[in-house]
N, C-alpha and C. Protein backbone atom coordinates (compact mmCIF):
# COMPACT_ATOMS: atom_id res chain seq x y z
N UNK A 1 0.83 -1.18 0.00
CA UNK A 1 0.00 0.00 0.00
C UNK A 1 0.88 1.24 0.00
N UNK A 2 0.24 2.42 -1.08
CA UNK A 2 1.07 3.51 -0.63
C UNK A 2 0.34 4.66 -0.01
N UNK A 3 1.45 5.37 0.43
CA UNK A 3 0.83 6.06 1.45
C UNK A 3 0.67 7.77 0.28
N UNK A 4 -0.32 7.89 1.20
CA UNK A 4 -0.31 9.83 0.25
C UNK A 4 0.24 10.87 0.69
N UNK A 5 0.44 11.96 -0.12
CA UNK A 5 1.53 12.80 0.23
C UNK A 5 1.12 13.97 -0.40
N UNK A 6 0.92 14.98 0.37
CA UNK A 6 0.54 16.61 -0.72
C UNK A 6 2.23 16.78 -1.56
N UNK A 7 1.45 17.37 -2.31
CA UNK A 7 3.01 18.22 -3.32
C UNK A 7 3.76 18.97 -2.28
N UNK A 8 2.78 19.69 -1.95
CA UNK A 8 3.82 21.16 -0.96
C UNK A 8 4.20 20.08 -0.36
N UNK A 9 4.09 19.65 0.53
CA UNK A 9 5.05 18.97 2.18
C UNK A 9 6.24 18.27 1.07
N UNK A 10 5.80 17.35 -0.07
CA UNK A 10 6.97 16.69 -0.65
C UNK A 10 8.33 17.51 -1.43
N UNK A 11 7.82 18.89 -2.02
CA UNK A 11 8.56 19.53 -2.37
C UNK A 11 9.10 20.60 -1.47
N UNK A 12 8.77 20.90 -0.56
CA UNK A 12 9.48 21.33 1.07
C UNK A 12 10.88 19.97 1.51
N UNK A 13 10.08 18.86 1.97
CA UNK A 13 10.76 18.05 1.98
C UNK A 13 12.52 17.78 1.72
N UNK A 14 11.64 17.25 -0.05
CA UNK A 14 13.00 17.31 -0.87
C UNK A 14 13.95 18.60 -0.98
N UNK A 15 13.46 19.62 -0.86
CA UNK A 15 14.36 20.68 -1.46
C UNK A 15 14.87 20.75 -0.50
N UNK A 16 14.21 20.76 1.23
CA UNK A 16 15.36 21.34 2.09
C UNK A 16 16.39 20.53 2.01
N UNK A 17 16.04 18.87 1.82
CA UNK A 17 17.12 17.96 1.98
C UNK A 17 18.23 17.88 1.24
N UNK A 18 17.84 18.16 0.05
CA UNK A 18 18.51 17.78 -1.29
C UNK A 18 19.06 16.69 -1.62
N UNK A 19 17.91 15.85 -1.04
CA UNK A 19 18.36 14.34 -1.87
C UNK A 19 17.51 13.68 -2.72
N UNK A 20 18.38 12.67 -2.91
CA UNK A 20 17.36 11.74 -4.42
C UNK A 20 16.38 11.60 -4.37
N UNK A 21 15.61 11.71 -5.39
CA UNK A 21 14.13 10.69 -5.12
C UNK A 21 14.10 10.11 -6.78
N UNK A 22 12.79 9.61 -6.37
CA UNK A 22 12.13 9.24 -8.20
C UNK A 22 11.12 9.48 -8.17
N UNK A 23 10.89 9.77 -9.43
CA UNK A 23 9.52 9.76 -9.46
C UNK A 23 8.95 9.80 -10.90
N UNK A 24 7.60 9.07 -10.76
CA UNK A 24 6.86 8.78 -12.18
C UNK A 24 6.21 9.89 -12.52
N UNK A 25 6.37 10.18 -13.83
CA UNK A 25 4.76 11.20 -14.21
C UNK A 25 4.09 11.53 -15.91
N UNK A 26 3.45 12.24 -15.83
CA UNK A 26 2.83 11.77 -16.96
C UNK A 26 3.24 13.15 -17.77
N UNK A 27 4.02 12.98 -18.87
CA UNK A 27 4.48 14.12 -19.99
C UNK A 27 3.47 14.86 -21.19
N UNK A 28 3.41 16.29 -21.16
CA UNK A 28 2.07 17.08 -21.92
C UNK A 28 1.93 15.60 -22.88
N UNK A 29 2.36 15.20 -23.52
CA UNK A 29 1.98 14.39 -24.53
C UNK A 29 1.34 13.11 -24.10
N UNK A 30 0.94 12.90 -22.87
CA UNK A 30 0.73 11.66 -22.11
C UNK A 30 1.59 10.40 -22.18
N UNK A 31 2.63 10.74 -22.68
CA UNK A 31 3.53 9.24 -21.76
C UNK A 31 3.63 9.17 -20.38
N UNK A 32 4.20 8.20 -19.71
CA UNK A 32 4.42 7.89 -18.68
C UNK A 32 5.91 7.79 -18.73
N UNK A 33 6.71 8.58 -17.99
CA UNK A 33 8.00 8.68 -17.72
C UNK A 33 8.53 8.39 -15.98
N UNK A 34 9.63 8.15 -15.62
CA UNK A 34 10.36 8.15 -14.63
C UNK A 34 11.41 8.63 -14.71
N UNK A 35 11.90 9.26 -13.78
CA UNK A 35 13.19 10.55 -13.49
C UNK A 35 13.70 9.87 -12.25
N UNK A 36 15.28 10.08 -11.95
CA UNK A 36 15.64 9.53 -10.48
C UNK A 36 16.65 11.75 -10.68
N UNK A 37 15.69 12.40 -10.15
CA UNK A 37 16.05 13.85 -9.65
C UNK A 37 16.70 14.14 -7.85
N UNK A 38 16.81 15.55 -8.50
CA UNK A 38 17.50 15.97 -7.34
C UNK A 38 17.37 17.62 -7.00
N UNK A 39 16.68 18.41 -6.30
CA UNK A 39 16.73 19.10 -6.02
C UNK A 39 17.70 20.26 -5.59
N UNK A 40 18.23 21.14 -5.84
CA UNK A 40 19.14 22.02 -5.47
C UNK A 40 21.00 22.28 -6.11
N UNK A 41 20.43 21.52 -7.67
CA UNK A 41 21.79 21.43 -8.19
C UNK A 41 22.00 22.51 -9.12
N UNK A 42 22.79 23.48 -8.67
CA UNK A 42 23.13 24.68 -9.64
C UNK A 42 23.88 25.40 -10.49
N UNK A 43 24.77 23.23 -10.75
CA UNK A 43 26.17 23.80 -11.47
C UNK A 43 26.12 23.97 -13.39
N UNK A 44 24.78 23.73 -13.70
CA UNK A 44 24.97 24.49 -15.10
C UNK A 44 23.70 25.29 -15.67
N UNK A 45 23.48 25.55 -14.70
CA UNK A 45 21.77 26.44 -14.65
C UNK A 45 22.37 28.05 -15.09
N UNK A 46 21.49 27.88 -16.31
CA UNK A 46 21.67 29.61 -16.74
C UNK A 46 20.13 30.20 -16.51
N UNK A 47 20.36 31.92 -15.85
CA UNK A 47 19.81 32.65 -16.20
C UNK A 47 18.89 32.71 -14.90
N UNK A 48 18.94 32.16 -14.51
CA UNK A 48 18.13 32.26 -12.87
C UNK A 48 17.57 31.22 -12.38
N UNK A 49 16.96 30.60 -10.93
CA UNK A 49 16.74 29.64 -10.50
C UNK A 49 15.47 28.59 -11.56
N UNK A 50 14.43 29.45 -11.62
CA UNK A 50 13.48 28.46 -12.14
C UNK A 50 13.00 29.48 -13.38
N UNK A 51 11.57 28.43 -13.62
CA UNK A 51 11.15 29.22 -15.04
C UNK A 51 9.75 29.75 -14.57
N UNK A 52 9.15 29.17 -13.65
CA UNK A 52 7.81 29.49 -13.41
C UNK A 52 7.82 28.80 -11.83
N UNK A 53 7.13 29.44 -10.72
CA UNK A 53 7.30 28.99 -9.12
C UNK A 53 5.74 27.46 -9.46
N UNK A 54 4.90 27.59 -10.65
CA UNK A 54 4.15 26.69 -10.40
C UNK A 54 4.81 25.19 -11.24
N UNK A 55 6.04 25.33 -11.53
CA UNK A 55 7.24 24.36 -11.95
C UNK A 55 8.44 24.08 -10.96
N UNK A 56 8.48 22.55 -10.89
CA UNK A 56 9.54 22.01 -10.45
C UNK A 56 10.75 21.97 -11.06
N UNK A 57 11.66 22.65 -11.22
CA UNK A 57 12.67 22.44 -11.42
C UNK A 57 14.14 21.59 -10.83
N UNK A 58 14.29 19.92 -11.69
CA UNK A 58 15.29 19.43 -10.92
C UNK A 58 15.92 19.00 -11.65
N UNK A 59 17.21 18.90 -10.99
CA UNK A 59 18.22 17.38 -11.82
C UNK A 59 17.98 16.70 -12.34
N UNK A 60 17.75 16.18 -13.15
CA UNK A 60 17.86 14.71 -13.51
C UNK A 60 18.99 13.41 -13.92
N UNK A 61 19.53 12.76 -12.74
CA UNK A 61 20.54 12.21 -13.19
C UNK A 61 20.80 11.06 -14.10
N UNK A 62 19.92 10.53 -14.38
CA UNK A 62 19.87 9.67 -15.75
C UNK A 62 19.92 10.35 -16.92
N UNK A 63 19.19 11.47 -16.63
CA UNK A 63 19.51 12.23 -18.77
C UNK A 63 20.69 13.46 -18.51
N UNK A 64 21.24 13.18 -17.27
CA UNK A 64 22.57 14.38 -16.78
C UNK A 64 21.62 15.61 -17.85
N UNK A 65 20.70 15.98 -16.88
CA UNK A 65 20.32 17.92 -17.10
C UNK A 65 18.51 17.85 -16.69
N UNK A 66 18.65 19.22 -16.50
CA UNK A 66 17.56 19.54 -15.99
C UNK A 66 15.91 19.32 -16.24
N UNK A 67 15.08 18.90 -15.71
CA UNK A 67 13.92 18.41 -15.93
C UNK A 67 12.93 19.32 -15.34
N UNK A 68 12.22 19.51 -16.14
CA UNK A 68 10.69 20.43 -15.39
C UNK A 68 9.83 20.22 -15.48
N UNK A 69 9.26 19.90 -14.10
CA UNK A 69 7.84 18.79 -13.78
C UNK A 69 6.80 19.86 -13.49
N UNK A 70 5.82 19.62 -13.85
CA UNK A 70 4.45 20.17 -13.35
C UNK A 70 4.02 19.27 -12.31
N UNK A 71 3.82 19.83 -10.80
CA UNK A 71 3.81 19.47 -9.95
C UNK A 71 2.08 18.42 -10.05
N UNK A 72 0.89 18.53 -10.55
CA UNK A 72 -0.12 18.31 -10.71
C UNK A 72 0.18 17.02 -11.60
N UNK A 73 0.66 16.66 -12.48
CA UNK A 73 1.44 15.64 -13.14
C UNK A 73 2.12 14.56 -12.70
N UNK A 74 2.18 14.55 -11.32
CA UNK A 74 3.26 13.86 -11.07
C UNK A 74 2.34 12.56 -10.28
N UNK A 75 2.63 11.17 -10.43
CA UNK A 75 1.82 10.25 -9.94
C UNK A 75 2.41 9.73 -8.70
N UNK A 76 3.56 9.35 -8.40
CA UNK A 76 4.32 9.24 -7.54
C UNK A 76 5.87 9.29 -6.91
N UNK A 77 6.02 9.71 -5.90
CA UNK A 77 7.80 9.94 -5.45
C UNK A 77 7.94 8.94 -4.63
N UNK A 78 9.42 8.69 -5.12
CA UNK A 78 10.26 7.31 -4.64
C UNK A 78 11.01 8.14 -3.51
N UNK A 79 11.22 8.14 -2.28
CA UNK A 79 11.84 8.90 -1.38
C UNK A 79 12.04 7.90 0.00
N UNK A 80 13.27 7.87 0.40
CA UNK A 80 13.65 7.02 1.97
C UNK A 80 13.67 5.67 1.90
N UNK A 81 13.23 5.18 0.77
CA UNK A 81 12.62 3.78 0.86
C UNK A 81 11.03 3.47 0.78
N UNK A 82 10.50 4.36 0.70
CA UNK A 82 8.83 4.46 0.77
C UNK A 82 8.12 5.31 -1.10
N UNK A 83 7.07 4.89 -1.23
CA UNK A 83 6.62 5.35 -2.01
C UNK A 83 5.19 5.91 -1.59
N UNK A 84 5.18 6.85 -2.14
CA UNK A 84 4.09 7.96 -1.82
C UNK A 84 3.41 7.92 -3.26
N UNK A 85 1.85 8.05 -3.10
CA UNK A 85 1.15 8.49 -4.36
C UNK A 85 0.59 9.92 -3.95
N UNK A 86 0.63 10.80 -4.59
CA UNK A 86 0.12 12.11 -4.74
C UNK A 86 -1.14 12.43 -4.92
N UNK A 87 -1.04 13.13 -3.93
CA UNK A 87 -2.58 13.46 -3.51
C UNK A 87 -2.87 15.14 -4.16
């Protein structure tokens, strides 16, 4: 069973921590993708932190560069050992 999780508390969470997670979600075009991201990495970010505050902006270390999630999109985060579905 998974447990539920608001966006805000998960993206509070992660960012203060700045560690890994994963997570599944569904792309404008409706695929289903998975990312293993990371919050707070700012070594090749041009032009200022984010693009929009209602966008996630993270790492992504499988495609090495940045990924931007729509927080409403997102089906679930892999975090601690636990999986959360989004509420």
């Amino acid at each position: 069973m998974k447990a539920k999780l608001s966006r805000n508390v998960a993206k509070a969470v992660l960012q203060k921590e700045g560690r890994i997670f994963g997570a599944t979600y569904v792309k404008k075009n409706g695929e289903t993708t998975k990312i293993n991201g990371r919050f707070g990495v700012h070594k090749f970010l041009r032009g200022g932190k984010a693009s929009s505050p209602n966008v996630w902006t993270v790492w992504d270390n499988n495609r090495k560069r940045y990924t931007a999630l729509i927080p409403e999109n997102i089906q679930t985060i892999r975090y601690g050992g636990y999986e959360y579905e989004m509420k």
